[in-house]
Protein backbone atom coordinates (compact mmCIF):
# COMPACT_ATOMS: atom_id res chain seq x y z
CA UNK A 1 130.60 127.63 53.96
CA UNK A 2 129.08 130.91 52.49
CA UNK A 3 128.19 128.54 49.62
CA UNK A 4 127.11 125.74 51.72
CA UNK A 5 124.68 128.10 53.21
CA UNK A 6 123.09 129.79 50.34
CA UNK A 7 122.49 126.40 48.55
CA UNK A 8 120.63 125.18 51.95
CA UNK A 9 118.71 128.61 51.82
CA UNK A 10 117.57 128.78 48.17
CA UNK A 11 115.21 126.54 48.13
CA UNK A 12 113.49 128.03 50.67
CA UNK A 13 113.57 131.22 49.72
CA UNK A 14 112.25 130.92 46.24
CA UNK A 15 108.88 129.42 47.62
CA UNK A 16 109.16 132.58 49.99
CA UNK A 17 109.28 134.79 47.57
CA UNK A 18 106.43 132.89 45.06
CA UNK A 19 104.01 132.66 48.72
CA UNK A 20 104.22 136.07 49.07
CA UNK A 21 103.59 137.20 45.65
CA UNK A 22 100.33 135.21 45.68
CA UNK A 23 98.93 136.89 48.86
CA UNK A 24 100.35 140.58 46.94
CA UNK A 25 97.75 139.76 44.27
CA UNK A 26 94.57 141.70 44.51
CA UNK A 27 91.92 139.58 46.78
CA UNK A 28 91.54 136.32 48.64
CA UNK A 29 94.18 133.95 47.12
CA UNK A 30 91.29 131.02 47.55
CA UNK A 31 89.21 133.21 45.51
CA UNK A 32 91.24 134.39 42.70
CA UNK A 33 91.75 130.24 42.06
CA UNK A 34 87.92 129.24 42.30
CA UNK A 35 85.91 132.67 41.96
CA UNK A 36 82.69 132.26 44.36
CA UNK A 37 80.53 132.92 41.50
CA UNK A 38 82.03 130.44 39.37
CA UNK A 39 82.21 127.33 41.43
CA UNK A 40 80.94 126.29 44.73
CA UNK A 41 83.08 125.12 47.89
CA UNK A 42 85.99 127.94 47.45
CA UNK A 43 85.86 127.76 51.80
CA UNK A 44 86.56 124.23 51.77
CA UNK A 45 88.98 124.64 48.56
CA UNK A 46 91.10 126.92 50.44
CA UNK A 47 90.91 125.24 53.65
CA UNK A 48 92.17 122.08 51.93
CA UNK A 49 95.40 124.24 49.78
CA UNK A 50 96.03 125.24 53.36
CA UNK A 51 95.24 128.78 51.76
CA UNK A 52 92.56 130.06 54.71
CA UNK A 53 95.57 131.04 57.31
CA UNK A 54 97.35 133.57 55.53
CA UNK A 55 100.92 133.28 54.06
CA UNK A 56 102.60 131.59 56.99
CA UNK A 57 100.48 129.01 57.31
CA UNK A 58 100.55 128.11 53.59
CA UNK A 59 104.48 128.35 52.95
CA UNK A 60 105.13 126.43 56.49
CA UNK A 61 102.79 123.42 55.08
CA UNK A 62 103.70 123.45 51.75
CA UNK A 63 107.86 123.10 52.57
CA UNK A 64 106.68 120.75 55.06
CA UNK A 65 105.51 118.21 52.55
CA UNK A 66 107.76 119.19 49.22
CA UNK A 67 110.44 118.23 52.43
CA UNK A 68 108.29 114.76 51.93
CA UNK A 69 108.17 114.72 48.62
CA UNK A 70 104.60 115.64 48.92
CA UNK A 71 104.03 118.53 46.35
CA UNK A 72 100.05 118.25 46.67
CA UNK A 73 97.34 118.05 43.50
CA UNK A 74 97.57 120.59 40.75
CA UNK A 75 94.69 123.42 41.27
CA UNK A 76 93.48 124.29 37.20
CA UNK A 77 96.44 122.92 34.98
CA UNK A 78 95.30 119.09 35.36
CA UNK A 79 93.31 119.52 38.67
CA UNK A 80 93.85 116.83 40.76
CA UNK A 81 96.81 115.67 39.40
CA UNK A 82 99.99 115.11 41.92
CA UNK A 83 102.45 117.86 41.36
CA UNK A 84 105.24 115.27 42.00
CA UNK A 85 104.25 113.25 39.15
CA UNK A 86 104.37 116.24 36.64
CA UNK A 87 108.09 116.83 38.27
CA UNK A 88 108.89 113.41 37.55
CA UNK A 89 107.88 113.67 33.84
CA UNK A 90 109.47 116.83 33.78
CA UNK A 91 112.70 117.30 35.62
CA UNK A 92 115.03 114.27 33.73
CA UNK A 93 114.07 115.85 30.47
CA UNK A 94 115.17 119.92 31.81
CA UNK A 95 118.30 117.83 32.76
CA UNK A 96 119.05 116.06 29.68
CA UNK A 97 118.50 119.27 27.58
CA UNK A 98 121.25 121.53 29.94
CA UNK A 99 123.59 118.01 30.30
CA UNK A 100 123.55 118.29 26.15
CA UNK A 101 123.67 121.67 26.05
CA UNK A 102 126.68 122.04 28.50
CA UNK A 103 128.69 119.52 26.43
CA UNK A 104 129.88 121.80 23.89
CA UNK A 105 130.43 124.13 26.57
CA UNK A 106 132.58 122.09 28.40
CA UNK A 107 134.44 121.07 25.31
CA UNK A 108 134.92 124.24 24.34
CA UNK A 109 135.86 125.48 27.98
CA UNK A 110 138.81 122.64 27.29
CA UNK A 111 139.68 123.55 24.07
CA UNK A 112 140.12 126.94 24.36
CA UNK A 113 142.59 126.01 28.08
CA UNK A 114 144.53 123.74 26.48
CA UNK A 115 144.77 125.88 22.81
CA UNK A 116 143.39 123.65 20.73
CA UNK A 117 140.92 125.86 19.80
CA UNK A 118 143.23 129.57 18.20
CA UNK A 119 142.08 132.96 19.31
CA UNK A 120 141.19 133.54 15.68
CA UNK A 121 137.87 131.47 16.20
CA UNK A 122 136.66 133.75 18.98
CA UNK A 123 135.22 136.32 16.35
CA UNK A 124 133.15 133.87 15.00
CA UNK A 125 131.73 131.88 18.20
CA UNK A 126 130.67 135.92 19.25
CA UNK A 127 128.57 136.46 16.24
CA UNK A 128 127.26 133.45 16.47
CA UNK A 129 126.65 134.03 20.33
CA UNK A 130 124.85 137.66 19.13
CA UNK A 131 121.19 135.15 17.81
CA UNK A 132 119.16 135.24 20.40
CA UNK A 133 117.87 132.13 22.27
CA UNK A 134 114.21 132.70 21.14
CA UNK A 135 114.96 133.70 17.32
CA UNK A 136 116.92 130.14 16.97
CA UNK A 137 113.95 128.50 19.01
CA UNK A 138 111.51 129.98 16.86
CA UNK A 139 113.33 128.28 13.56
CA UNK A 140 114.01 124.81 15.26
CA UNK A 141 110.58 124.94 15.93
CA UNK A 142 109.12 125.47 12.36
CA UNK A 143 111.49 123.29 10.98
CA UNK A 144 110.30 120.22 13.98
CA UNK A 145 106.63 121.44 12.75
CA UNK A 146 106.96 121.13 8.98
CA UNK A 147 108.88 117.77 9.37
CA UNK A 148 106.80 115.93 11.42
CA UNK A 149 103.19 118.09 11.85
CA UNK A 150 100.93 116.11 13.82
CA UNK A 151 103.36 113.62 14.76
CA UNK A 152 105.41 116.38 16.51
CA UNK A 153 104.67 114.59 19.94
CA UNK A 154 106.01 111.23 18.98
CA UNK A 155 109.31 109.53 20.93
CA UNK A 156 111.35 110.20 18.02
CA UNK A 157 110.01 114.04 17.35
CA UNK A 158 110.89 114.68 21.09
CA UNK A 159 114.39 113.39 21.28
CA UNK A 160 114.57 115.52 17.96
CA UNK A 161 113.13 118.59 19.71
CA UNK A 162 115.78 117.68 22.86
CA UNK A 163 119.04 117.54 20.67
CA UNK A 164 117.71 120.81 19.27
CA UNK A 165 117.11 122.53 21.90
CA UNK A 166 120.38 121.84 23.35
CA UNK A 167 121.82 123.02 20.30
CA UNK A 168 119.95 126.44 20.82
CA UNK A 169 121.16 126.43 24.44
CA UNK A 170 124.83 125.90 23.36
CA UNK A 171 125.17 128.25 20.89
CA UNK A 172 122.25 131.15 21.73
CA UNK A 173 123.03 134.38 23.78
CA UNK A 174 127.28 133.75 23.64
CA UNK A 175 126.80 130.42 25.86
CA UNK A 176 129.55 129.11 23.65
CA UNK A 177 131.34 132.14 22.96
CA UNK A 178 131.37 133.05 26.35
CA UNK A 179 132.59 129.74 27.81
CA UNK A 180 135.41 129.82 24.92
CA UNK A 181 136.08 133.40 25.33
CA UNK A 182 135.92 133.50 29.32
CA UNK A 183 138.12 130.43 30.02
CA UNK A 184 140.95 132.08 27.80
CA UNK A 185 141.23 135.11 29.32
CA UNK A 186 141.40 133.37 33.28
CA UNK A 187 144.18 131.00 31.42
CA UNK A 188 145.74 133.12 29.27
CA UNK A 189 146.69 135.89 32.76
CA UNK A 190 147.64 133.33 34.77
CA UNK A 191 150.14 132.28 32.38
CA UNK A 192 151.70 135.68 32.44
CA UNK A 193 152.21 135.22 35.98
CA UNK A 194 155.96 134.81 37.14
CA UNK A 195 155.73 131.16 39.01
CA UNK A 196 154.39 129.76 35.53
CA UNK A 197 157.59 131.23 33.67
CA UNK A 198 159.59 129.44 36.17
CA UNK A 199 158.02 126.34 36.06
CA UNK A 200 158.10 126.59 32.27
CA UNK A 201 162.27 126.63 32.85
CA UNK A 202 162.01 124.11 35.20
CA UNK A 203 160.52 121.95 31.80
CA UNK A 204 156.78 121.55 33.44
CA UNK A 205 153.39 122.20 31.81
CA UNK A 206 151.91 125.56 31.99
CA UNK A 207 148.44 124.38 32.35
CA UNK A 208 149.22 122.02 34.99
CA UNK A 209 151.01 124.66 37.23
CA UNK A 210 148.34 127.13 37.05
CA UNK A 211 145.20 125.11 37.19
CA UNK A 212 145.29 124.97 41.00
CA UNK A 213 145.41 129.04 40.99
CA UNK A 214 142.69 129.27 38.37
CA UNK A 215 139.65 125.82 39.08
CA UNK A 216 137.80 128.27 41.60
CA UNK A 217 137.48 130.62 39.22
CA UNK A 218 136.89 128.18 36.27
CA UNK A 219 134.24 126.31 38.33
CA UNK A 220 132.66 129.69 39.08
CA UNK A 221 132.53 130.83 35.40
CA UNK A 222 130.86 127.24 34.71
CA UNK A 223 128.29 127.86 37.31
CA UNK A 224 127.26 130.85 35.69
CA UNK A 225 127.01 129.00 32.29
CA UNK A 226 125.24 126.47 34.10
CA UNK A 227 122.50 128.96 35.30
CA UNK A 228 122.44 130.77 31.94
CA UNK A 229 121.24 127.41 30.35
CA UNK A 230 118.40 126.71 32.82
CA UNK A 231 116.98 130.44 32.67
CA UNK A 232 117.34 129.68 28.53
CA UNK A 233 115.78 126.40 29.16
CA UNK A 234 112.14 128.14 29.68
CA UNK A 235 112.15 130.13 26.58
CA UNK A 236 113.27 126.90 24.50
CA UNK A 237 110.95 124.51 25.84
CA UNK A 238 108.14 126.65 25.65
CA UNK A 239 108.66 127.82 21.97
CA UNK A 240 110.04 123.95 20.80
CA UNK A 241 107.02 122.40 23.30
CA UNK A 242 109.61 120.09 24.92
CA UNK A 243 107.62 118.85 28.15
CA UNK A 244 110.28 120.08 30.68
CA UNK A 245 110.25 122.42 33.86
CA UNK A 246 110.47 125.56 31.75
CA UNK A 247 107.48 124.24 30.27
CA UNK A 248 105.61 123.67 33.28
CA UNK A 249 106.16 126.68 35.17
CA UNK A 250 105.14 128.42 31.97
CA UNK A 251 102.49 127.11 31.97
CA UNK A 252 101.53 126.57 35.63
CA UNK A 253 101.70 130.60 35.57
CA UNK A 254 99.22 131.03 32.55
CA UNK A 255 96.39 128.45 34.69
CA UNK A 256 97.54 130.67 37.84
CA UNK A 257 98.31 127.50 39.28
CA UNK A 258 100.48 128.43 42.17
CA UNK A 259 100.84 124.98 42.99
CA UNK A 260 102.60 123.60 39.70
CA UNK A 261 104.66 126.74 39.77
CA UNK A 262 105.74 126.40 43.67
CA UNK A 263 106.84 123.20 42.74
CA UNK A 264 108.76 123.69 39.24
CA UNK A 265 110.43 126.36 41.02
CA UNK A 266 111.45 124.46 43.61
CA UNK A 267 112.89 122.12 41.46
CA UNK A 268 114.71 125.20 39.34
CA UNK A 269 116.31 126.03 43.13
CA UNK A 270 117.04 122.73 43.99
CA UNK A 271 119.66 122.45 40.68
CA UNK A 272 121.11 125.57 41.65
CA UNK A 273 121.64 124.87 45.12
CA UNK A 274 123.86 121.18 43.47
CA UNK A 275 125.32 123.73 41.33
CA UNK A 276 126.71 126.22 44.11
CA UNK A 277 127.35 122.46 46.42
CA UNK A 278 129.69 121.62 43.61
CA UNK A 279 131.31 124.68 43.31
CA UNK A 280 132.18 124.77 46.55
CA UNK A 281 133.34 121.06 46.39
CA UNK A 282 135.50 122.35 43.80
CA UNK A 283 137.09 125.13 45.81
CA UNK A 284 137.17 123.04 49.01
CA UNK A 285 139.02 120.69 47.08
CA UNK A 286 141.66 122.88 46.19
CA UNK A 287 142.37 124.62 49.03
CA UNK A 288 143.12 120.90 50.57
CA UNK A 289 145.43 120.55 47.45
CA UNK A 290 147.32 123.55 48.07
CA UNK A 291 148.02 123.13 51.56
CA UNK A 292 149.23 119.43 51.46
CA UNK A 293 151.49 120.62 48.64
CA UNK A 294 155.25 120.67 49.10
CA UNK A 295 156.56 124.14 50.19
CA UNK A 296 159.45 125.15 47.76
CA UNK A 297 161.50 126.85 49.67
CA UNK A 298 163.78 129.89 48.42
């Protein structure tokens, strides 16, 4: 329920906090968009962005239509543009890059459970994990610039730049490492644990005896991978130019266009609210599990 809740209330909050943050900035919010001296109509520009009323006003209007779907026009970046048209170009490609990039995770996360993968790899996924996110961007980027130079924005450059990306997500800041690394150490003290050595005499499967006990935690630790990729997802699609959310909030920022930014958050909020929804799923799921088990007695 505690999850429940905070995935209901994230996506709320985060425009909150981005509403008040504009009206913190020095002067009329109206005016620091469309400076009086600059261009004409900044009173009927900021009685139109719903800007004119204070913060209330603006944040109660604004979740009112992103609850619509109605994430209004885009104030410098492409001015006039609908927001949710930029989302739509932009969220399924954020998503394919952290779906790729969680794959070798996941494997990994499997591998390293079941002991296909030995401890003796661990040393090397860690110094691999110790490259940072934005050196490896900065080298698939050069080598996506030298190979295809102007045509760097073509269908087959971008699906390039995606597989890349996700290969800098995967394997950047001990994503991998840490999955691999994180995943043995849950699996490898629950097997220590008495009921395992008994079911072990009893001729059943470790791993299927403890993973009951240990899929909250698991699904936990993959949340927390899960968010590690989408905050790494910003620096790599702004450094490999892949036209994603990290992108657009980037750049939404730069323009001080709260209204790209309000919405590419939103959308940042709204994948970790599914996140904590199937987490919980995950726990609710075996809790049921558990209690419609057989009791053995003693």
């Amino acid at each position: 329920m505690v999850r429940l809740f905070a995935a209901l209330a994230l996506p709320l909050a985060v425009p909150a906090v981005i509403t008040l943050f504009i009206w913190a900035l020095p002067g009329d919010p109206a005016s620091i968009i469309c400076p009086p001296e600059i261009c004409g109509g900044t009173a009927e520009l900021a009685a139109k962005w719903h800007l004119d009323q204070g913060p209330w006003h603006f944040y109660s209007q604004w979740v009112v239509g992103a609850l619509q779907g109605d994430f209004g026009n885009s104030w410098r970046m492409q001015t006039g543009f609908p927001v949710a048209d930029l989302l739509a170009d932009s969220v399924p490609r954020t998503a394919a890059l952290v779906a790729l990039a969680f794959v070798p995770l996941l494997l990994g996360a499997i591998g390293s459970a079941t002991r296909i993968i030995p401890k003796q790899v661990d040393g090397v996924l860690s110094a691999v994990g110790l490259i940072p996110a934005v050196v490896l961007s900065l080298l698939a980027a050069a080598w996506v610039t030298l190979t295809y130079g102007a045509m760097a924005y073509d269908p087959e450059a971008m699906r390039v730049k995606l597989l890349l990306g996700a290969l800098v997500l995967g394997l950047a800041d001990a994503a991998l490492s840490g999955a691999v690394v994180g995943v043995r150490g849950i699996t490898e003290s629950e097997r220590t644990q008495r009921y395992v050595q008994m079911a072990i005499l009893r001729g059943e499967g470790e791993l299927s005896n403890a993973l009951p006990n240990i899929l909250p935690a698991l699904a936990g630790q993959m949340r927390a991978r899960l968010l590690g990729l989408l905050s790494g997802a910003v620096i790599v699609e702004v450094i490999i130019r892949i036209d994603g959310l990290g992108d657009l909030i980037w750049q939404g920022t730069l323009t001080q266009d709260f209204a790209v930014v309000l919405a590419a958050a939103f959308g940042f909020a709204l994948l970790s609210s599914l996140m904590l929804v199937l987490q919980a799923a995950v726990e609710v799921g075996v809790a049921l599990h558990v209690r419609k088990s057989p009791q053995v007695m003693a």
